[in-house]
N, C-alpha and C. Protein backbone atom coordinates (compact mmCIF):
# COMPACT_ATOMS: atom_id res chain seq x y z
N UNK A 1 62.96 100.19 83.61
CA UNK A 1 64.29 99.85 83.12
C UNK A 1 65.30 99.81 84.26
N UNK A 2 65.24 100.87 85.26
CA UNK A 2 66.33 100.98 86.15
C UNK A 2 66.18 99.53 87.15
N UNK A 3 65.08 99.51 87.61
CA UNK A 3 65.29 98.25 88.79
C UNK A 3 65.58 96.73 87.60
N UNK A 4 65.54 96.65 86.51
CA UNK A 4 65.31 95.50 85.73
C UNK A 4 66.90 95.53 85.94
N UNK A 5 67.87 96.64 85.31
CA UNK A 5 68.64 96.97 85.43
C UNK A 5 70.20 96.77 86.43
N UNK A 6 69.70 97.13 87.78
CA UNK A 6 69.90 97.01 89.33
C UNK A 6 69.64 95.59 89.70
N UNK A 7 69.10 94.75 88.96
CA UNK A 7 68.98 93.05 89.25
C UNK A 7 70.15 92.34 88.41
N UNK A 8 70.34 93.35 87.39
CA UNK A 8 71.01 92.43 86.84
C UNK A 8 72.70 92.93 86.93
N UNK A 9 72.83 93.98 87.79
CA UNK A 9 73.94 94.37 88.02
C UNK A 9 74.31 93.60 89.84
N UNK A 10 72.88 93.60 90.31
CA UNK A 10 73.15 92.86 91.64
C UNK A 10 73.86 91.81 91.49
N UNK A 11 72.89 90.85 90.64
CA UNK A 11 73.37 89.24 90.20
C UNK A 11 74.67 89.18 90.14
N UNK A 12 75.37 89.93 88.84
CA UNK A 12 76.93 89.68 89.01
C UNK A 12 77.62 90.50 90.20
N UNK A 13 77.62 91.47 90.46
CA UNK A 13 78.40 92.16 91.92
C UNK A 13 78.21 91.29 93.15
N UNK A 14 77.11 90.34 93.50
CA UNK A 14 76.64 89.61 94.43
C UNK A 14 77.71 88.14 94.90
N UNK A 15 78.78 88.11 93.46
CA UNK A 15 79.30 86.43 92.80
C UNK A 15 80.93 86.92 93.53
N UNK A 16 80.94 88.70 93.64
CA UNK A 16 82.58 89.22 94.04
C UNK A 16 82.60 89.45 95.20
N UNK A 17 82.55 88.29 96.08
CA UNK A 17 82.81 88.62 97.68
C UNK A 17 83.89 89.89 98.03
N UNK A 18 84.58 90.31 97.04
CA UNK A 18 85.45 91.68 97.49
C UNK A 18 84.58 92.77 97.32
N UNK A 19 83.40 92.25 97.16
CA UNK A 19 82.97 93.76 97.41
C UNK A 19 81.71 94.11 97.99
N UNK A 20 81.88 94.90 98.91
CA UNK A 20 80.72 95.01 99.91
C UNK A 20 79.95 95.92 99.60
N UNK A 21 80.07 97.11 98.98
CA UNK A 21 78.67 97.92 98.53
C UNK A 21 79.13 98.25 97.14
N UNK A 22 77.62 98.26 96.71
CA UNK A 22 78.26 99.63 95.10
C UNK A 22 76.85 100.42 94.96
N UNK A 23 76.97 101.01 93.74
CA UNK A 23 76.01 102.07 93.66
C UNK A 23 76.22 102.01 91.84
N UNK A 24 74.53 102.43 91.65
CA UNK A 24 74.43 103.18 90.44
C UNK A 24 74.46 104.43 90.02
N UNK A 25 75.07 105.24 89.60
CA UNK A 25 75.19 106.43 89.30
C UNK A 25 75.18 107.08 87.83
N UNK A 26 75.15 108.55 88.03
CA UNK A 26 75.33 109.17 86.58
C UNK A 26 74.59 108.72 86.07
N UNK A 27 74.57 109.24 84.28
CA UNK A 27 73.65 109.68 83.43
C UNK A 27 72.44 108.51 83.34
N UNK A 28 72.56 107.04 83.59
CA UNK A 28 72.01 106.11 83.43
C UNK A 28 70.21 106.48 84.54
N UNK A 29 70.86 107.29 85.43
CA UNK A 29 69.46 107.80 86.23
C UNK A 29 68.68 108.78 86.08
N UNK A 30 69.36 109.71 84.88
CA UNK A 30 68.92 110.65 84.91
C UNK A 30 68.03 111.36 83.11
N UNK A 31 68.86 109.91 82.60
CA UNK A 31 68.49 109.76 81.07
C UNK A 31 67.68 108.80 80.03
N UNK A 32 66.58 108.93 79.39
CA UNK A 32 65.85 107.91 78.66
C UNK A 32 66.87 107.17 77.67
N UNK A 33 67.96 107.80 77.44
CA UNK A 33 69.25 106.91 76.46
C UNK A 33 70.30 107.32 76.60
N UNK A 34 71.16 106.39 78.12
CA UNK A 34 72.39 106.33 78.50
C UNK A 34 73.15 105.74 77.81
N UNK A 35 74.04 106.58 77.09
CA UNK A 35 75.54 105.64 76.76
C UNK A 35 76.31 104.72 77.51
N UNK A 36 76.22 104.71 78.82
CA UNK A 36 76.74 103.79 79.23
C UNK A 36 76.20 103.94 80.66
N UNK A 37 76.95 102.78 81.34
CA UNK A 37 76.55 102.56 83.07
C UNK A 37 77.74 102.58 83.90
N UNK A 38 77.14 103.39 84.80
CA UNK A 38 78.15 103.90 86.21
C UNK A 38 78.10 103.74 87.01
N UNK A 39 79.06 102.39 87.86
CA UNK A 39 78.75 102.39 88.45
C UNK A 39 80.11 102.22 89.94
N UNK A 40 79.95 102.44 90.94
CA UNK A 40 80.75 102.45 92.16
C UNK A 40 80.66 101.73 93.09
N UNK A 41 81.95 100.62 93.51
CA UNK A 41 81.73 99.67 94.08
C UNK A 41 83.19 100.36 95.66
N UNK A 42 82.64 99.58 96.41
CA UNK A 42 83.40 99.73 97.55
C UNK A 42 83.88 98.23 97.59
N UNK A 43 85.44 98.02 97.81
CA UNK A 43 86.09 96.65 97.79
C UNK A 43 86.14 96.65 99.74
N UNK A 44 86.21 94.79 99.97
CA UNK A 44 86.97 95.06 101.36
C UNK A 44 88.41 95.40 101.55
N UNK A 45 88.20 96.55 102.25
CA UNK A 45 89.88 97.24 102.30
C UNK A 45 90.85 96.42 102.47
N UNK A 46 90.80 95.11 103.09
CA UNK A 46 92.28 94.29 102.41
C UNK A 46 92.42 93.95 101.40
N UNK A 47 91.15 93.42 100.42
CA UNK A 47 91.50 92.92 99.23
C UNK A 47 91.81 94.44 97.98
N UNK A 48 91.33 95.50 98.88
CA UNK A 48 92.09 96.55 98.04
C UNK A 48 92.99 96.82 97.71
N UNK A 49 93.66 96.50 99.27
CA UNK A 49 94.93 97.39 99.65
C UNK A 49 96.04 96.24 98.73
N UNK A 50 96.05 94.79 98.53
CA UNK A 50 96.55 93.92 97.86
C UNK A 50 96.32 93.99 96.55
N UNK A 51 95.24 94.80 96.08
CA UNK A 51 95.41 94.95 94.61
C UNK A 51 96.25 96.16 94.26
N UNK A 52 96.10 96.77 95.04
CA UNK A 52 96.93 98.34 94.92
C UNK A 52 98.30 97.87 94.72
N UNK A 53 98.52 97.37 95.79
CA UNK A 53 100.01 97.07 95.50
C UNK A 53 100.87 95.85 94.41
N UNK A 54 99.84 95.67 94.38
CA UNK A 54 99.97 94.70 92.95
C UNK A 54 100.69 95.60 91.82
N UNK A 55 99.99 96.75 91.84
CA UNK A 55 100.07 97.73 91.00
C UNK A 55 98.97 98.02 89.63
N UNK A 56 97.94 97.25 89.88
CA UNK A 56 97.73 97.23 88.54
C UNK A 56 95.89 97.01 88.72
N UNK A 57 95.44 97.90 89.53
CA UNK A 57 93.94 97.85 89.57
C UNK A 57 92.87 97.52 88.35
N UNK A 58 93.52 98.36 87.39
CA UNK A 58 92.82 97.83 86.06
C UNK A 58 92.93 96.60 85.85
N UNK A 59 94.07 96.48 85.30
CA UNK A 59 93.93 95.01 84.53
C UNK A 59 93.61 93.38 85.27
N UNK A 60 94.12 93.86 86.46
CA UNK A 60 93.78 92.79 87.74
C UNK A 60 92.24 92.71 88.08
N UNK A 61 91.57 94.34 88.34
CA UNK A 61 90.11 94.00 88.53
C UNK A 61 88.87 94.54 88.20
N UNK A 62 89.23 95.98 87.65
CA UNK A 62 88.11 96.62 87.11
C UNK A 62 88.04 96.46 85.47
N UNK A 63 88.65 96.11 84.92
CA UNK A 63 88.41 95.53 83.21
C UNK A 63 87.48 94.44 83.41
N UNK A 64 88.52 93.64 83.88
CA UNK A 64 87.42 92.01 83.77
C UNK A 64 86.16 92.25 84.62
N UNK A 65 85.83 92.75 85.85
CA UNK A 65 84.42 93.02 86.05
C UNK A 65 84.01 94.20 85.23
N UNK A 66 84.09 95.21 84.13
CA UNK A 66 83.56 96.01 83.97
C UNK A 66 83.52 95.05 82.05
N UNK A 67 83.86 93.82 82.03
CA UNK A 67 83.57 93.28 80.71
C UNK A 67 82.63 92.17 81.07
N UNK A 68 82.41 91.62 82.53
CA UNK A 68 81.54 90.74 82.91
C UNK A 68 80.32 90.98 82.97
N UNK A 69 80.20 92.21 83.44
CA UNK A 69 79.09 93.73 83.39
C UNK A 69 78.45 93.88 81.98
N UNK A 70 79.64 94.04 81.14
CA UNK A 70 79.13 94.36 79.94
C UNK A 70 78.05 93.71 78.99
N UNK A 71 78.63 92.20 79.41
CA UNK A 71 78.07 91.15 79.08
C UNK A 71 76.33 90.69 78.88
N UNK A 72 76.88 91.07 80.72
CA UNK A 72 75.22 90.90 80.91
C UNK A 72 74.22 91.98 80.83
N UNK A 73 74.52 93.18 80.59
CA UNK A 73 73.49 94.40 80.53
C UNK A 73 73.73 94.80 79.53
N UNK A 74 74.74 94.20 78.27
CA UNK A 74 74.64 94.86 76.86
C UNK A 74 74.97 96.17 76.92
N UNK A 75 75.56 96.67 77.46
CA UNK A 75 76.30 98.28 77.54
C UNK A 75 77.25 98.22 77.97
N UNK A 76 78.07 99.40 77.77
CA UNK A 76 79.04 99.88 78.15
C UNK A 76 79.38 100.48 79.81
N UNK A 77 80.35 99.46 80.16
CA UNK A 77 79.83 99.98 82.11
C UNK A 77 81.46 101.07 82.21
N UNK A 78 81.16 101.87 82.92
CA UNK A 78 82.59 102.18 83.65
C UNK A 78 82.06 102.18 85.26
N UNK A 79 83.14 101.22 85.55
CA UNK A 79 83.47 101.05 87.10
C UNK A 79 84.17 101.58 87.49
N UNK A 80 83.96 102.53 88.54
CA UNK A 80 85.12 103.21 89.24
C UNK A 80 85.24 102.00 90.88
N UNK A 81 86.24 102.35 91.85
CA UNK A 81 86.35 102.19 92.84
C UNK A 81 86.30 103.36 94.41
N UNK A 82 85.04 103.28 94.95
CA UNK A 82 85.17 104.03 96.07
C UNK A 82 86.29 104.10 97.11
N UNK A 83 86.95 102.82 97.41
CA UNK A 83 87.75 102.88 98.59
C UNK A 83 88.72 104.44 98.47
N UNK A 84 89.18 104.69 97.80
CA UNK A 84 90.07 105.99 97.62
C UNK A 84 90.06 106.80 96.73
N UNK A 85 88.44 106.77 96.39
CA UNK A 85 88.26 108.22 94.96
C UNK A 85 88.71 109.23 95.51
N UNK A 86 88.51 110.39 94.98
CA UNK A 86 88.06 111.44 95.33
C UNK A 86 86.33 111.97 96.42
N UNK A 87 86.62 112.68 97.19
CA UNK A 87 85.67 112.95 98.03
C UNK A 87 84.47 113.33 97.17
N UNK A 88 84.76 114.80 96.05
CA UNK A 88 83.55 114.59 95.34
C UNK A 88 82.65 113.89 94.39
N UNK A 89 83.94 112.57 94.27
CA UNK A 89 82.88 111.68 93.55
C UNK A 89 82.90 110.93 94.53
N UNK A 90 83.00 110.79 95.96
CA UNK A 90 82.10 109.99 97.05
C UNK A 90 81.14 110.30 97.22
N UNK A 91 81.29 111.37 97.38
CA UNK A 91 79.73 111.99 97.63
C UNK A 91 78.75 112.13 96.62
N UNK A 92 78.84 112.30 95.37
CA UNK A 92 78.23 112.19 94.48
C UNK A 92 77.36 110.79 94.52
N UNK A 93 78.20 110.00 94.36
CA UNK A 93 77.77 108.54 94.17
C UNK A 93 77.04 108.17 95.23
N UNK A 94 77.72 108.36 96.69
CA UNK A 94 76.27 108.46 98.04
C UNK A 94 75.29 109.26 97.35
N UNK A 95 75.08 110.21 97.28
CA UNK A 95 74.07 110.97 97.49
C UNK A 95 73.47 110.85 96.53
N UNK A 96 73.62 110.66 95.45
CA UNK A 96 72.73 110.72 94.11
C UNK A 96 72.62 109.16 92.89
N UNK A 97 73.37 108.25 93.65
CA UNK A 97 73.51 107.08 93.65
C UNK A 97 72.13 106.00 93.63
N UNK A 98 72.11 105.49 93.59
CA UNK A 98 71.34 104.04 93.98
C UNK A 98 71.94 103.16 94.51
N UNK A 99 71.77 102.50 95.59
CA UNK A 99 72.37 101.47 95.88
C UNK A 99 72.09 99.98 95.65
N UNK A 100 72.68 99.35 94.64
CA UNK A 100 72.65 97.87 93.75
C UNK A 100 72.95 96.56 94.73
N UNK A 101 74.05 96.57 95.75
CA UNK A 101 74.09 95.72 96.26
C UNK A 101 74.53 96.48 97.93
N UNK A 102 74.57 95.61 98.77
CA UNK A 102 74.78 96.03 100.16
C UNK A 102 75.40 94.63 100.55
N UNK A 103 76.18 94.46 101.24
CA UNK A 103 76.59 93.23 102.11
C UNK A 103 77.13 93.51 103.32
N UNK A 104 77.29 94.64 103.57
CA UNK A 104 77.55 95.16 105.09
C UNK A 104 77.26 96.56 105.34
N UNK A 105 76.07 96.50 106.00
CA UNK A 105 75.37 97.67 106.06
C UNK A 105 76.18 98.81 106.85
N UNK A 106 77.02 98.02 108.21
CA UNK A 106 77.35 98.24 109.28
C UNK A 106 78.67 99.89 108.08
N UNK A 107 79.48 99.42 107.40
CA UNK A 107 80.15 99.53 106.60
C UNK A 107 80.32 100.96 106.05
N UNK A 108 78.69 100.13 105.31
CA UNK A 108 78.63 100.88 103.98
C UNK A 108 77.38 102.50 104.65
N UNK A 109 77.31 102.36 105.73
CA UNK A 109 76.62 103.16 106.15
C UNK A 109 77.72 104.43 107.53
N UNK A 110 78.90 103.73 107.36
CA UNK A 110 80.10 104.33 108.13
C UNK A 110 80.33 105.22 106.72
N UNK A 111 80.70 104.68 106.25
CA UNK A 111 81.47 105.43 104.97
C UNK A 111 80.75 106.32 104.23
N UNK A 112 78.98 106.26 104.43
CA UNK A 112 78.20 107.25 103.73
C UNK A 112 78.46 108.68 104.47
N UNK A 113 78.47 108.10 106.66
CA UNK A 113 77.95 109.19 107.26
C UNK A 113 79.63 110.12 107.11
N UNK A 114 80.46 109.20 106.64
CA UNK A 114 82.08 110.39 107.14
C UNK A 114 82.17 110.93 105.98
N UNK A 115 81.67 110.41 104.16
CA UNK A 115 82.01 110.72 103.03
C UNK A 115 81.21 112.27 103.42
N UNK A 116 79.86 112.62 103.57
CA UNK A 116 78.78 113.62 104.12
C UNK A 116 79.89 114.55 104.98
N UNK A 117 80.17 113.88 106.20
CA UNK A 117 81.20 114.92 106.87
C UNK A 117 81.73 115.07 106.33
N UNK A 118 83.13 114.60 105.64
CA UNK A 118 84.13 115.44 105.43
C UNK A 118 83.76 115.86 104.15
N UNK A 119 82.93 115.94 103.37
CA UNK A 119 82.27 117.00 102.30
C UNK A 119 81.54 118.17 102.69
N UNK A 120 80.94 118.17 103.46
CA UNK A 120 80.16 119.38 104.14
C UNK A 120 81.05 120.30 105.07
N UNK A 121 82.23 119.38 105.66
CA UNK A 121 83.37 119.69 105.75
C UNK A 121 84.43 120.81 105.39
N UNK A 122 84.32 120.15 104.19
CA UNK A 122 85.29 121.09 103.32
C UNK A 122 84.96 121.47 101.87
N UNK A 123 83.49 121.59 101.85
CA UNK A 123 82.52 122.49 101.01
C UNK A 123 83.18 124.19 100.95
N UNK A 124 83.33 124.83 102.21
CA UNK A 124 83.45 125.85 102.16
C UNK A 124 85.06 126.37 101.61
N UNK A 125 85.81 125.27 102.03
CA UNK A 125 87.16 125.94 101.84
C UNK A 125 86.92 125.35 100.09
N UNK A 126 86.73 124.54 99.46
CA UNK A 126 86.27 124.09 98.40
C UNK A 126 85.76 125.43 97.46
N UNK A 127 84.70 126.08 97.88
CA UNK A 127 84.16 127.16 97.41
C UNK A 127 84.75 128.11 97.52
N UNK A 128 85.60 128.68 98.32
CA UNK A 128 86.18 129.97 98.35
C UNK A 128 87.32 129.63 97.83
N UNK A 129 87.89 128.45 97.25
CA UNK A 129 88.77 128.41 96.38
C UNK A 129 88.86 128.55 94.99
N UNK A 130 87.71 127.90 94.47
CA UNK A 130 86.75 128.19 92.91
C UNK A 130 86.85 129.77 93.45
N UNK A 131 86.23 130.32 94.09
CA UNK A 131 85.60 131.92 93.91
C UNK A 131 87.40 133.21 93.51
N UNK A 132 87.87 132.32 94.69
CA UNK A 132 89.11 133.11 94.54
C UNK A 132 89.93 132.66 92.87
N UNK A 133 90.13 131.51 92.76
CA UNK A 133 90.87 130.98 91.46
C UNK A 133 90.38 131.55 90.03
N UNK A 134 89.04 131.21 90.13
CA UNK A 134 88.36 131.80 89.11
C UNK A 134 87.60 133.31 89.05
N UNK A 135 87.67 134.25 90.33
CA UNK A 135 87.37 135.19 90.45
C UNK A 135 85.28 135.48 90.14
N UNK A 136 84.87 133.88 90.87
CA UNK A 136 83.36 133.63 90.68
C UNK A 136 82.68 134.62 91.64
């Protein structure tokens, strides 16, 4: 199911020259009956930085690809965007991810090795903040 899956999420991600890597993630890898598909795309940082300021990331670009998605894999997708998540869902999505499409390795393999640093990074101050906050 997953690589049948990963072809048919390639096919359309392959058609959005704005975007140079994504990934499959969450429950869809880890479950015989996913509610839905997760997945994380990295845009090229200009055509990001122009949607950002647009103001309006949703309705400009993750709806309509996450209904083009829908289309073709008959489920429910949520698309997030890597360029400026959060670190622990960078790393999440590297590390436990699949990767669906690639178009610049050079890139998408910068952004794996610094997402790793600056998570391993700041793992510790991360943890002794849970321990202290919550008294773990």
């Amino acid at each position: 199911m997953i690589s049948k899956l990963k072809g048919k999420i390639h096919a359309v991600l392959r058609e959005r020259p704005e975007i140079l890597f994504g990934y499959l993630h969450g429950s869809v890898l880890l479950s015989q009956d996913p509610k839905d598909i997760d997945i994380a795309v990295f845009l090229v940082p200009d055509v990001y930085d122009k949607l950002r300021k647009m103001g309006n990331m949703s309705l400009d670009f993750t709806i309509p690809l996450e209904m083009t998605l829908e289309k073709e894999i008959a489920m429910p997708v949520d698309l997030q965007i890597l360029n400026d998540a959060p670190l622990r869902f960078k790393y999440t999505a590297v590390s436990k991810g699949q990767l669906v499409i690639d178009l610049d390795s050079r890139i998408r393999s910068d952004f794996e090795s610094i997402t790793r640093v600056k998570y391993f990074d700041f793992r510790p101050k991360r943890e002794a903040y849970l321990k202290e906050a919550f008294l773990l």
